[in-house]
C-alpha atoms as a PDB file:
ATOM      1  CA  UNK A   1     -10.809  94.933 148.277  1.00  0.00           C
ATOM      2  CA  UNK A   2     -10.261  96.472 144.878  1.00  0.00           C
ATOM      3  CA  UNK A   3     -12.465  94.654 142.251  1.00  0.00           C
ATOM      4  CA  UNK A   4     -10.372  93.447 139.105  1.00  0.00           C
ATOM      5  CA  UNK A   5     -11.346  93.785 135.362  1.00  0.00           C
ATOM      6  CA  UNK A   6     -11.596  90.999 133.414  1.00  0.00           C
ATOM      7  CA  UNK A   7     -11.021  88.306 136.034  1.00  0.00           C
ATOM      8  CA  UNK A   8     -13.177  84.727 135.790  1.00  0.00           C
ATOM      9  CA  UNK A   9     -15.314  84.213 138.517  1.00  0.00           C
ATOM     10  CA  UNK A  10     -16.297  80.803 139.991  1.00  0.00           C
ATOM     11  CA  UNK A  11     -18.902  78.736 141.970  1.00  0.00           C
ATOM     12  CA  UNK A  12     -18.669  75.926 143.949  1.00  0.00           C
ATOM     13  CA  UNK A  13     -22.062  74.117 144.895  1.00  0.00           C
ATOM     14  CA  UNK A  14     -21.987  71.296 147.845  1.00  0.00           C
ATOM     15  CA  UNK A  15     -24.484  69.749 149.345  1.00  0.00           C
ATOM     16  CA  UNK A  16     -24.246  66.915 151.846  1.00  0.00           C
ATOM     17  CA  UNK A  17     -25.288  65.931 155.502  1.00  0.00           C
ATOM     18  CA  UNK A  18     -25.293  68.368 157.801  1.00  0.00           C
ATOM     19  CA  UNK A  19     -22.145  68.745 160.799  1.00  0.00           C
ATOM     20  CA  UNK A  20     -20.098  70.755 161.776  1.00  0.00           C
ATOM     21  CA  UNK A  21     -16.605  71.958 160.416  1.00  0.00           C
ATOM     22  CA  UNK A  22     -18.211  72.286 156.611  1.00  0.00           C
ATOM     23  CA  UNK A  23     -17.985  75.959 156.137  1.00  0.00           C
ATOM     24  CA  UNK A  24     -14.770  75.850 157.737  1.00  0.00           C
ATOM     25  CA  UNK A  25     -13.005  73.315 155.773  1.00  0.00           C
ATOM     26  CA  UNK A  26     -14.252  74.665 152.587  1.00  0.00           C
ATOM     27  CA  UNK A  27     -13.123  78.273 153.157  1.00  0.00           C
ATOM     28  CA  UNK A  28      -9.821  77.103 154.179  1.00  0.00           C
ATOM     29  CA  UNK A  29      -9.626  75.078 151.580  1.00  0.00           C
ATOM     30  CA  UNK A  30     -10.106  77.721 148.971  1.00  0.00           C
ATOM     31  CA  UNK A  31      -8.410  80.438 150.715  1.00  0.00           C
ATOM     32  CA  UNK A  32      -5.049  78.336 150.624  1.00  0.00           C
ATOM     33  CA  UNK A  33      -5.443  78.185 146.950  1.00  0.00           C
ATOM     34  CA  UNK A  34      -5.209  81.636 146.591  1.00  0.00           C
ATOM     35  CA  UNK A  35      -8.832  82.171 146.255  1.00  0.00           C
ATOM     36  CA  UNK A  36     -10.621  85.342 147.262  1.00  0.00           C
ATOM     37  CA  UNK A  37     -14.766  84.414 148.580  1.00  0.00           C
ATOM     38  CA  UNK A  38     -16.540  87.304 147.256  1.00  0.00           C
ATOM     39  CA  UNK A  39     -20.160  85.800 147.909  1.00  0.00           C
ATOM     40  CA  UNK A  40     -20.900  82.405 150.046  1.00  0.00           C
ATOM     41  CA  UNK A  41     -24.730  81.484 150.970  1.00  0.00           C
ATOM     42  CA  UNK A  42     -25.404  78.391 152.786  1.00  0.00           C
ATOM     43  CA  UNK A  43     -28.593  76.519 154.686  1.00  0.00           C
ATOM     44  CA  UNK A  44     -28.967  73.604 157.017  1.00  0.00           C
ATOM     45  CA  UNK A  45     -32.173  72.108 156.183  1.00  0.00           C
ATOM     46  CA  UNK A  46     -33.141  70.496 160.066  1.00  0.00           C
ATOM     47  CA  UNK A  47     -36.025  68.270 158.389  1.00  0.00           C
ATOM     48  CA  UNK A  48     -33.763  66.771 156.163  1.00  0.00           C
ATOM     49  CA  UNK A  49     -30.476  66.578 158.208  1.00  0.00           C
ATOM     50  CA  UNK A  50     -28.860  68.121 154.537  1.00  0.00           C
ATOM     51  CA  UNK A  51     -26.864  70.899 154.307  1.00  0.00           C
ATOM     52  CA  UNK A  52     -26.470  73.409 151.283  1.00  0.00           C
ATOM     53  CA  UNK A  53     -23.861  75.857 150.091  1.00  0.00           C
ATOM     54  CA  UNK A  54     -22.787  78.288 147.699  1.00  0.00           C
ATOM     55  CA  UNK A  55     -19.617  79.625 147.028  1.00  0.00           C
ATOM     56  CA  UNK A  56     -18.679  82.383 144.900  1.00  0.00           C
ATOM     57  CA  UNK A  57     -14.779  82.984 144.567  1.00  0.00           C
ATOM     58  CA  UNK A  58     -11.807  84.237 142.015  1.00  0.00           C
ATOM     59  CA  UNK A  59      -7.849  84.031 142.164  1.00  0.00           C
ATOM     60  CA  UNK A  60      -6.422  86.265 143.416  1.00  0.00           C
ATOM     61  CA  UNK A  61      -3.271  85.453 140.909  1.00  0.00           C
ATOM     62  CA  UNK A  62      -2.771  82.435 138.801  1.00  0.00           C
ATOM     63  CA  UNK A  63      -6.279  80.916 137.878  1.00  0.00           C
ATOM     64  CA  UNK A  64      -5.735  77.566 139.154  1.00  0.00           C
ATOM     65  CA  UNK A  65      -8.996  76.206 138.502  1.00  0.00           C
ATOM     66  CA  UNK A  66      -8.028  72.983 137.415  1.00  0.00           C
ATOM     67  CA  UNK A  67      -5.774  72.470 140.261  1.00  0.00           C
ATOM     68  CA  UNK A  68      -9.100  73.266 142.923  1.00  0.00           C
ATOM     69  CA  UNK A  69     -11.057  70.901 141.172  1.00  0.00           C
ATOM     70  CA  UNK A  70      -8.669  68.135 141.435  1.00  0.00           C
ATOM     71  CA  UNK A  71      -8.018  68.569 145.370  1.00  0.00           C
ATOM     72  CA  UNK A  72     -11.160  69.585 146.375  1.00  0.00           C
ATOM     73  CA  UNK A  73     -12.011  65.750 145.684  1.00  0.00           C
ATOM     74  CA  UNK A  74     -10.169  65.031 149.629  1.00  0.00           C
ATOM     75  CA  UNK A  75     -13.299  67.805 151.223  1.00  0.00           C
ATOM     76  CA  UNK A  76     -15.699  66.302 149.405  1.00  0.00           C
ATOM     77  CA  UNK A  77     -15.116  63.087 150.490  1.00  0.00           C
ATOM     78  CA  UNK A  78     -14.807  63.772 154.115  1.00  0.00           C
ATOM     79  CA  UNK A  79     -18.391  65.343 154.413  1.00  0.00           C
ATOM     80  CA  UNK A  80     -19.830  62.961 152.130  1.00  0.00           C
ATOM     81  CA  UNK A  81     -20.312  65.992 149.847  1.00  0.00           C
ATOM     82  CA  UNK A  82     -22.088  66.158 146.427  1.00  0.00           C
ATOM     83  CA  UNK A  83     -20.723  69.006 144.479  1.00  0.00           C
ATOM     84  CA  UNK A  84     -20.174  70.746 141.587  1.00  0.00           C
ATOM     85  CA  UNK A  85     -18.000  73.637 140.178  1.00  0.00           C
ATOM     86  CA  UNK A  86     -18.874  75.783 137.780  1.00  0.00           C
ATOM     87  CA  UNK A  87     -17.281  79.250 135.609  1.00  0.00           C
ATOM     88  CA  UNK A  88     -19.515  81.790 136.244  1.00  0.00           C
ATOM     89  CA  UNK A  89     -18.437  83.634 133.186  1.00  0.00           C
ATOM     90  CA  UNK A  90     -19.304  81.045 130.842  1.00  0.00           C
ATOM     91  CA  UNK A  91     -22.948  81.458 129.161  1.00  0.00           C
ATOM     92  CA  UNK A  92     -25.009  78.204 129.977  1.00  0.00           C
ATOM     93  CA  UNK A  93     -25.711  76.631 126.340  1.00  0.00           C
ATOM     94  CA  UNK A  94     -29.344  76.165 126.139  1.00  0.00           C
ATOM     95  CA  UNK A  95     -32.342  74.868 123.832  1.00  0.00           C
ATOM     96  CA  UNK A  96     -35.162  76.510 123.750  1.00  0.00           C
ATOM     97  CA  UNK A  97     -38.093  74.636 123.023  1.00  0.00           C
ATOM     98  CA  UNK A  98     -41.491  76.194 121.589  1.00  0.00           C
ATOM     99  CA  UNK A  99     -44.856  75.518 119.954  1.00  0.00           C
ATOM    100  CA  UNK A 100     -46.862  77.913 118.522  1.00  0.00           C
ATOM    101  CA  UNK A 101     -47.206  80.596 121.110  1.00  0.00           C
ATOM    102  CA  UNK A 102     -44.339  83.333 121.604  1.00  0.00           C
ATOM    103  CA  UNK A 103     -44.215  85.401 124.639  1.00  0.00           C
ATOM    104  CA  UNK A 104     -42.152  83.358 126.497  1.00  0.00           C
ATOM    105  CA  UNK A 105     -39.359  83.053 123.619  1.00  0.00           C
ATOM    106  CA  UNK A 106     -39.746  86.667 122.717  1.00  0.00           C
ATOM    107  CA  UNK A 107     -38.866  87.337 126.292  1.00  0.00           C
ATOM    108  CA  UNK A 108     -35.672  84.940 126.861  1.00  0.00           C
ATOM    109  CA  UNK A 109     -34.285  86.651 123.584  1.00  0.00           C
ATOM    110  CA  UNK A 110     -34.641  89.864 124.566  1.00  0.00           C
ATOM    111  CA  UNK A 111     -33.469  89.354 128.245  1.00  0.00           C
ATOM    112  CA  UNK A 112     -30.719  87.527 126.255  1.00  0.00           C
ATOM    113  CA  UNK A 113     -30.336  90.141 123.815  1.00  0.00           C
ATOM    114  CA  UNK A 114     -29.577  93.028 126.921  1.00  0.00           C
ATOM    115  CA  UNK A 115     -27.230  90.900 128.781  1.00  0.00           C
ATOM    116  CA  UNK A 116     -29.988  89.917 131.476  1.00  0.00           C
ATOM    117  CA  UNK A 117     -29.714  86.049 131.172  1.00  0.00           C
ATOM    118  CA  UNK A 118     -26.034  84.761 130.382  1.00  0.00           C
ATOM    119  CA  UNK A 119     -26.789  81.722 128.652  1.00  0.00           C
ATOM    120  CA  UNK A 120     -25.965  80.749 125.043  1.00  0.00           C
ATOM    121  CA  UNK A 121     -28.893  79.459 122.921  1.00  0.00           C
ATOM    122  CA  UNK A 122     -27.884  76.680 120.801  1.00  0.00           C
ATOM    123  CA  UNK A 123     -31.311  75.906 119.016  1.00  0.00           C
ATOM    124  CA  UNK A 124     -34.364  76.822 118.962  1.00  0.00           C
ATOM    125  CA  UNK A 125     -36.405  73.709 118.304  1.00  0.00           C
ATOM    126  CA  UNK A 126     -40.446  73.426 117.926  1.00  0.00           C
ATOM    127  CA  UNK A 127     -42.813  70.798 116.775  1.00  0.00           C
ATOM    128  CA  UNK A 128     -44.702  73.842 114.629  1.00  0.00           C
ATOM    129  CA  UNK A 129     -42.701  76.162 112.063  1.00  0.00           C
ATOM    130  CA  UNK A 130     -44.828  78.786 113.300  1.00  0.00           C
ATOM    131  CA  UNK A 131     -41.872  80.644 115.809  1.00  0.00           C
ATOM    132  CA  UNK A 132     -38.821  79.870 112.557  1.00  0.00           C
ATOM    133  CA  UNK A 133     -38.588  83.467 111.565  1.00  0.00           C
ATOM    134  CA  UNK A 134     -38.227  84.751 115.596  1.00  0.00           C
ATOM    135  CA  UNK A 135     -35.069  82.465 116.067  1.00  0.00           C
ATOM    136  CA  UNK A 136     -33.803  82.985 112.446  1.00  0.00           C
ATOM    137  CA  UNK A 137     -33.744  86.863 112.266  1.00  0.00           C
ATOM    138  CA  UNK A 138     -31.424  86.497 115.885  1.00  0.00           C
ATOM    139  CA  UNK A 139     -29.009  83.719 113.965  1.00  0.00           C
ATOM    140  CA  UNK A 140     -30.192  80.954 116.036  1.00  0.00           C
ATOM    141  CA  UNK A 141     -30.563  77.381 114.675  1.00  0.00           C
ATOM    142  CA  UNK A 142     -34.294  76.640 114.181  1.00  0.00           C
ATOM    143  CA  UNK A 143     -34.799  72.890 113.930  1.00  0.00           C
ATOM    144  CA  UNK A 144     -38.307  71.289 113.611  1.00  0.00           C
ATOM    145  CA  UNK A 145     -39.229  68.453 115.050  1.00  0.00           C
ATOM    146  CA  UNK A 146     -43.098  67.666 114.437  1.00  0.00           C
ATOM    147  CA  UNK A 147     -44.212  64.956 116.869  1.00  0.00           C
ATOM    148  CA  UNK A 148     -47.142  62.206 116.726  1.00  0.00           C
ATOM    149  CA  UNK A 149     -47.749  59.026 118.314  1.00  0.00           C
ATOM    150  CA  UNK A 150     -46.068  57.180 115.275  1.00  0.00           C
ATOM    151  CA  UNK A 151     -42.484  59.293 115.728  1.00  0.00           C
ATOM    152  CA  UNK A 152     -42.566  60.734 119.140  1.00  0.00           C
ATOM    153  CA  UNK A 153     -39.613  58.349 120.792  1.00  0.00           C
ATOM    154  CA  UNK A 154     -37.757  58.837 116.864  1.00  0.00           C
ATOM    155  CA  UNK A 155     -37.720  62.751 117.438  1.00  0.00           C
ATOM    156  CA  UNK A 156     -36.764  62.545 121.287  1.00  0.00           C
ATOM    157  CA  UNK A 157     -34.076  61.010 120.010  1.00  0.00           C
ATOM    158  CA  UNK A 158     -33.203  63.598 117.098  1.00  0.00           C
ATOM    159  CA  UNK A 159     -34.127  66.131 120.257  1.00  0.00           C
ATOM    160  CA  UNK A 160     -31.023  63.792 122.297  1.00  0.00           C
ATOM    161  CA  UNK A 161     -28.659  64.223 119.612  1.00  0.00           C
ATOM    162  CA  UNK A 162     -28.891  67.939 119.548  1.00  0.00           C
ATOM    163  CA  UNK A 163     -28.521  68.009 122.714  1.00  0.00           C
ATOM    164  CA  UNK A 164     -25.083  66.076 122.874  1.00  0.00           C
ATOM    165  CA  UNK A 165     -23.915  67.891 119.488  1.00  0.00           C
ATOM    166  CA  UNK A 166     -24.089  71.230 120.902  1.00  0.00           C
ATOM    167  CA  UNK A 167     -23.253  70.367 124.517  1.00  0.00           C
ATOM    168  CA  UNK A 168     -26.433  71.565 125.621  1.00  0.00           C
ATOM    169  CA  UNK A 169     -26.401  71.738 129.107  1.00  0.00           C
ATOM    170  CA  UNK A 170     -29.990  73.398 129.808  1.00  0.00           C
ATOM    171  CA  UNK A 171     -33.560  72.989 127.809  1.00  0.00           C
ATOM    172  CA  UNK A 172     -36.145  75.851 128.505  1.00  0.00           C
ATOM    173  CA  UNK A 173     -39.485  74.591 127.724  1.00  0.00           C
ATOM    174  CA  UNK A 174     -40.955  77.723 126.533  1.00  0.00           C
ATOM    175  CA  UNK A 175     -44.974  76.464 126.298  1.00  0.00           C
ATOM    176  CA  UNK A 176     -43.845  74.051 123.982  1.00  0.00           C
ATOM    177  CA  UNK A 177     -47.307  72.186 124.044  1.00  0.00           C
ATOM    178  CA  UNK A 178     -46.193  68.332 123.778  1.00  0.00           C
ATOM    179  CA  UNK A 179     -45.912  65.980 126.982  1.00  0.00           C
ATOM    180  CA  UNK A 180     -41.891  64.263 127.210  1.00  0.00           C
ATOM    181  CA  UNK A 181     -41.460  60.700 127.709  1.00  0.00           C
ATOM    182  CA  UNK A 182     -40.389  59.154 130.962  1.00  0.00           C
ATOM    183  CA  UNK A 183     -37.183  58.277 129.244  1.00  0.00           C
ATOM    184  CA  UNK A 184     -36.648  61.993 128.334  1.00  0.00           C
ATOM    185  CA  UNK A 185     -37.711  63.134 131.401  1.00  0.00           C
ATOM    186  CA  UNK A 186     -34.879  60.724 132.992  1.00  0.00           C
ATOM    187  CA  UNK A 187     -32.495  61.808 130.488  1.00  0.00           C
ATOM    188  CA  UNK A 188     -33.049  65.913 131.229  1.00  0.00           C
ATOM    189  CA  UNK A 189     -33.333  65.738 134.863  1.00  0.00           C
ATOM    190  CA  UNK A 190     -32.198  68.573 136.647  1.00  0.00           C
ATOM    191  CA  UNK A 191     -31.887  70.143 133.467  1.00  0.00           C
ATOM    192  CA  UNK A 192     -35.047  71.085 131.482  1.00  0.00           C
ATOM    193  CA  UNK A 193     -37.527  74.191 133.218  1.00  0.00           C
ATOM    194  CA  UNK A 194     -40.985  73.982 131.850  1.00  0.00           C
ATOM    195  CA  UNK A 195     -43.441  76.860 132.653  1.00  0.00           C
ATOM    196  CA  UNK A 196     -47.591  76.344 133.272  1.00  0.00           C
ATOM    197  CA  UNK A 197     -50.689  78.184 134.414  1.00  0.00           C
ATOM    198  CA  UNK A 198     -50.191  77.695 138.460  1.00  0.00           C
ATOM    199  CA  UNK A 199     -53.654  76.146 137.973  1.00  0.00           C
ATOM    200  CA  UNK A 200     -52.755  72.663 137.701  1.00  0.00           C
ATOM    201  CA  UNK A 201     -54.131  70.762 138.897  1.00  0.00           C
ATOM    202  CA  UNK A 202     -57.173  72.691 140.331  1.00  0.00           C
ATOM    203  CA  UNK A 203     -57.673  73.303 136.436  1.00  0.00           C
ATOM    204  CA  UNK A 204     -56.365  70.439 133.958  1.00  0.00           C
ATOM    205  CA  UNK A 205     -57.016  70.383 130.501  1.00  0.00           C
ATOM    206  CA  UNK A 206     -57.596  72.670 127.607  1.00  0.00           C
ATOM    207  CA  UNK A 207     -58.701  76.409 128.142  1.00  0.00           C
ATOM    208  CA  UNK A 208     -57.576  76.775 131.999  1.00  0.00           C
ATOM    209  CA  UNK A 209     -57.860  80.162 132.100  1.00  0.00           C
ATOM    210  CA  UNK A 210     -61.723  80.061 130.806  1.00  0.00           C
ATOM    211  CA  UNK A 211     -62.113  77.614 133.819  1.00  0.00           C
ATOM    212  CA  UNK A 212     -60.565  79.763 136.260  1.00  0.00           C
ATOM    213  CA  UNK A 213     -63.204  82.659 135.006  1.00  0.00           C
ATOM    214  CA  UNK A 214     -65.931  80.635 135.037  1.00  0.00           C
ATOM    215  CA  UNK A 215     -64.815  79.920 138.806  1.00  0.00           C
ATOM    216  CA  UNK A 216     -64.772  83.291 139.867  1.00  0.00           C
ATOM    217  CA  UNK A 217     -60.700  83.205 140.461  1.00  0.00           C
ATOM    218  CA  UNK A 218     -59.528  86.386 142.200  1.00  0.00           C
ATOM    219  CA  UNK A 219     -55.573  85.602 141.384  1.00  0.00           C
ATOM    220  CA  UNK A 220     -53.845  84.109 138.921  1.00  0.00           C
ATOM    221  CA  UNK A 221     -50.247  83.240 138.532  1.00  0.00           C
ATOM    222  CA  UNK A 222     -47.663  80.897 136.619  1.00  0.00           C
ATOM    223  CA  UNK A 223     -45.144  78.090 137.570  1.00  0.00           C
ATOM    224  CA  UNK A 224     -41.404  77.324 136.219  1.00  0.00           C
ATOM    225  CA  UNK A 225     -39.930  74.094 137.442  1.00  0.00           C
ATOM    226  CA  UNK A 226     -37.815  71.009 136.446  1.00  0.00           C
ATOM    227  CA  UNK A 227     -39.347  68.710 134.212  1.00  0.00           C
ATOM    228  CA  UNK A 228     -40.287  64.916 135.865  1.00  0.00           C
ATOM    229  CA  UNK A 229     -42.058  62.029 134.673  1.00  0.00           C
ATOM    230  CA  UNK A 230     -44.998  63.199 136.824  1.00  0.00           C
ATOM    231  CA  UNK A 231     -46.831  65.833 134.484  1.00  0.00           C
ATOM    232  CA  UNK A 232     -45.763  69.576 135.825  1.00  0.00           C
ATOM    233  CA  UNK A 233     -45.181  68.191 139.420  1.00  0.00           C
ATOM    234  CA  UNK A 234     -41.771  68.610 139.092  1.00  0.00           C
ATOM    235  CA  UNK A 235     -39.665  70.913 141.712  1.00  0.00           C
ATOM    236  CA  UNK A 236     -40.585  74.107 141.541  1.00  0.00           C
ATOM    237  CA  UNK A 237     -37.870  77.035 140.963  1.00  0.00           C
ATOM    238  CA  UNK A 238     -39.734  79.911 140.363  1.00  0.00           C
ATOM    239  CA  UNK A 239     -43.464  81.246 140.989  1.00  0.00           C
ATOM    240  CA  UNK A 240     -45.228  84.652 139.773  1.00  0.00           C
ATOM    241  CA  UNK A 241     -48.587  85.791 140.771  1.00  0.00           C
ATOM    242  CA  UNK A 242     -50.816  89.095 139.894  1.00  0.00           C
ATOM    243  CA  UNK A 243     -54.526  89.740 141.150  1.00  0.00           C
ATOM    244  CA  UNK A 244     -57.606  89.770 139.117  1.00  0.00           C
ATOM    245  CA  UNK A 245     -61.247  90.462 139.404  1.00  0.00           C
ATOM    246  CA  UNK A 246     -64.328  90.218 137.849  1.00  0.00           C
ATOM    247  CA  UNK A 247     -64.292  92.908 135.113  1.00  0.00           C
ATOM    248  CA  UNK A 248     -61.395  90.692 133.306  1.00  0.00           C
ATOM    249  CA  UNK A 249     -63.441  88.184 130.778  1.00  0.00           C
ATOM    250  CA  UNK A 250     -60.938  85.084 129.516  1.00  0.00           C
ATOM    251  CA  UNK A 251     -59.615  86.819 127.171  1.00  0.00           C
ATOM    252  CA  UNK A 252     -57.770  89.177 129.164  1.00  0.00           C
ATOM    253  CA  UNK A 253     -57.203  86.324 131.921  1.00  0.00           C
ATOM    254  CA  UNK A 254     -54.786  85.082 129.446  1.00  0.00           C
ATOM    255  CA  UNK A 255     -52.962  88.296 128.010  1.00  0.00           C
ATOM    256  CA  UNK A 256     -52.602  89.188 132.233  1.00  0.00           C
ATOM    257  CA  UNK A 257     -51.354  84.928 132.182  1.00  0.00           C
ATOM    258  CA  UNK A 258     -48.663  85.425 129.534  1.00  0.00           C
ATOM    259  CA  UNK A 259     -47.135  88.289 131.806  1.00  0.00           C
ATOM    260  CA  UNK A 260     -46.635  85.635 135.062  1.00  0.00           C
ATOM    261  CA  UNK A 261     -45.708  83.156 132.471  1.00  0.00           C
ATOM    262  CA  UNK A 262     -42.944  85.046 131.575  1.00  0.00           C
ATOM    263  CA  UNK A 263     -41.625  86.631 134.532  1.00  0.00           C
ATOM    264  CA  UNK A 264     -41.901  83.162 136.240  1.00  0.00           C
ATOM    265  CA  UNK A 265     -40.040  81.509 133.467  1.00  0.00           C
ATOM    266  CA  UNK A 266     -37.324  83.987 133.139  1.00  0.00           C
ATOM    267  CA  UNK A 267     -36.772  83.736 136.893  1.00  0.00           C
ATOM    268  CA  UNK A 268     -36.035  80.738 136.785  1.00  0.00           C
ATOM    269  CA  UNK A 269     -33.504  80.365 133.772  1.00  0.00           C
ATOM    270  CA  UNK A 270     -31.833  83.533 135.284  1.00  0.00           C
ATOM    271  CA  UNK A 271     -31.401  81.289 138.736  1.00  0.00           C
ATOM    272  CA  UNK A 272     -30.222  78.002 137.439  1.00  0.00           C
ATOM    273  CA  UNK A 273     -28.198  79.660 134.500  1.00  0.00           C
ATOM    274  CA  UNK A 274     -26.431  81.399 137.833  1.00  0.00           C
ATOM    275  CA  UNK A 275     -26.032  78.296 139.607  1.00  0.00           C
ATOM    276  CA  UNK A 276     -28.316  79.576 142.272  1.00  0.00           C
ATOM    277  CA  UNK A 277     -30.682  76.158 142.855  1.00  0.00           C
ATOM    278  CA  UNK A 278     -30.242  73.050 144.432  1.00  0.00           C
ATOM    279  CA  UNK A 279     -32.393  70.081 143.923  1.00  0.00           C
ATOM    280  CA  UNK A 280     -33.476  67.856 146.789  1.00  0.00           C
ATOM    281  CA  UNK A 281     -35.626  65.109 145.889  1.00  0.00           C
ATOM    282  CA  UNK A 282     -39.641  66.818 145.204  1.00  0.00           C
ATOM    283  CA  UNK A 283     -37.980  70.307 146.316  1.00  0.00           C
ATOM    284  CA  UNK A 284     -35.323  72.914 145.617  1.00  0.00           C
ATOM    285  CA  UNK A 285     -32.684  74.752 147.846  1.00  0.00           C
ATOM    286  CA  UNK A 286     -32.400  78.609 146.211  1.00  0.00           C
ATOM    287  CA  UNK A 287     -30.126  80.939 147.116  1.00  0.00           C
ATOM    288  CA  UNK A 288     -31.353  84.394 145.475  1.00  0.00           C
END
C-alpha cells in the first residue's frame, strides 16, 4: 500500500490475561473503523498467564480517533484488557533532570536536536546551576531546585508542580545525583528513567568505577530503568555494555562509563517516548 504524507499515526497498547480471540477482536475492531495496521507486535508471557500487544495503525480517511477510543472501551472490557492509546506523532513532553555532570544531557539534546528522540523537553531542572547555560543556549526552561534534608519534600513538590504545569508526561533522570522520596517515586511511576553504573549493587557507594578497577573488572556497562522506591532496582528498559582490561586506570573506566551511560539512557527514552515498553510488576515487556 502507498504510504501517505502527512498522515497521524497511532498506537494502541493492551495488555491483559492471556486467551484466545485477542488479536482477532482487536484487528477487527480497528479494521472496521477504517484503520489501516501498519505494524502490530505482540507476546504471551506463559509464566505469567499475561498477554502483551502493540498496535501501530492510521485512517485510512477521516481520523476518527476519538471515535476508536470511545468504542474500544466494549474490547477492553471483554479481555479484561489494560490499555492505552497514544498519537505517535506527538513529541512526549519531558523533564530532564541533572546535577553537575553533562554527558547524558548533552546527548538527549543532540539526539533531540537531529530528530532522533521525538519528545518535547519542557525543563531542564537541576539541584546545581552548573548545566544552566547547556539548556539556556537551546531555549529550554532551566529551573533550580537545590535540595537538603531541611527542603527536600518542599522542592519535590515545586518538582510536582512543574510537572502538572507543563503536562509533563516523562522525567529523564540524567545522573541527577539526589535519591527521590517514596512519595515521588509513587507519584512518577512508570514515568521517570534513571540511568547508573550496572555495578549496583556489586559496587555501592561513591567512586564505583575505582572499585570496579581495583577488582580487576573485565566489562563494564550502564543501566536505564523506571524509578521505584527501592534504590535503582526498578524495571529495567535498557542495558549497554563495552569490554575493558587492565591497561584502563579509573580514570578512563569512567570516560569508557559515560559512553554506556549514554547509549543505555538514550535507548531507553527513544523506547518509551515510542510507546515500545510495557511494565509488569519488577519487569518490562519491549517490543523493539
Amino acid at each position: 500500500m502507498p504510504h501517505a504524507t502527512n498522515r497521524t499515526e497511532y498506537i494502541l497498547q493492551t495488555m491483559c490475561p492471556a486467551g484466545s480471540g485477542i488479536v482477532a477482536d482487536v484487528a477487527g475492531y480497528l479494521t472496521k473503523q477504517g484503520c489501516y495496521l501498519s505494524e502490530q507486535a505482540q507476546f504471551d508471557d506463559e509464566d505469567s498467564g499475561k498477554f502483551f500487544m502493540r498496535t501501530r495503525f492510521h485512517f485510512q480517511g477521516e481520523d476518527k480517533a476519538d471515535h476508536i477510543r470511545e468504542g474500544f472501551a466494549e474490547v477492553a472490557q471483554r479481555f479484561d484488557m489494560q490499555w492505552s492509546f497514544h498519537n505517535a506523532c506527538a513529541p512526549i513532553k519531558t523533564i530532564i533532570m541533572v546535577s553537575k555532570a553533562d554527558h547524558c544531557l548533552s546527548d538527549l539534546l543532540y539526539r533531540k536536536n537531529k530528530g532522533d528522540l521525538n519528545i518535547e523537553i519542557t525543563a531542564v531542572v537541576s539541584n546545581h546551576q552548573d548545566l544552566r547555560h547547556m539548556a539556556e543556549r537551546e531555549g529550554i526552561r532551566f529551573v533550580h531546585l537545590p535540595v537538603n534534608k531541611e527542603n527536600k519534600s518542599q522542592q519535590e513538590k515545586a518538582l510536582l508542580d512543574i510537572v502538572n504545569e507543563t503536562e509533563t508526561e516523562l522525567v529523564i533522570l540524567a545522573r541527577y545525583m539526589q535519591i527521590l522520596s517514596d512519595a515521588l517515586c509513587a507519584q512518577l511511576a512508570g514515568r521517570a528513567i534513571n540511568i547508573h553504573h550496572s555495578f549496583l549493587p556489586g559496587f555501592k557507594g561513591a567512586r564505583p568505577y575505582y572499585q570496579a578497577y581495583d577488582r580487576g573488572v573485565k566489562l563494564i556497562g550502564a543501566t536505564a530503568h523506571y524509578v521505584t522506591a527501592d534504590l535503582d532496582e526498578g524495571p529495567i528498559i535498557e542495558q549497554s555494555v563495552q569490554s575493558v582490561d587492565h591497561t584502563m586506570g579509573p580514570e578512563k573506566l569512567t570516560i569508557a562509563g559515560r559512553d554506556t551511560e549514554t547509549v543505555a539512557l538514550a535507548r531507553a527514552a527513544k523506547l518509551h517516548s515510542e510507546h515500545r515498553v510495557f511494565v509488569d510488576g519488577n519487569k518490562t515487556v519491549i517490543f523493539k
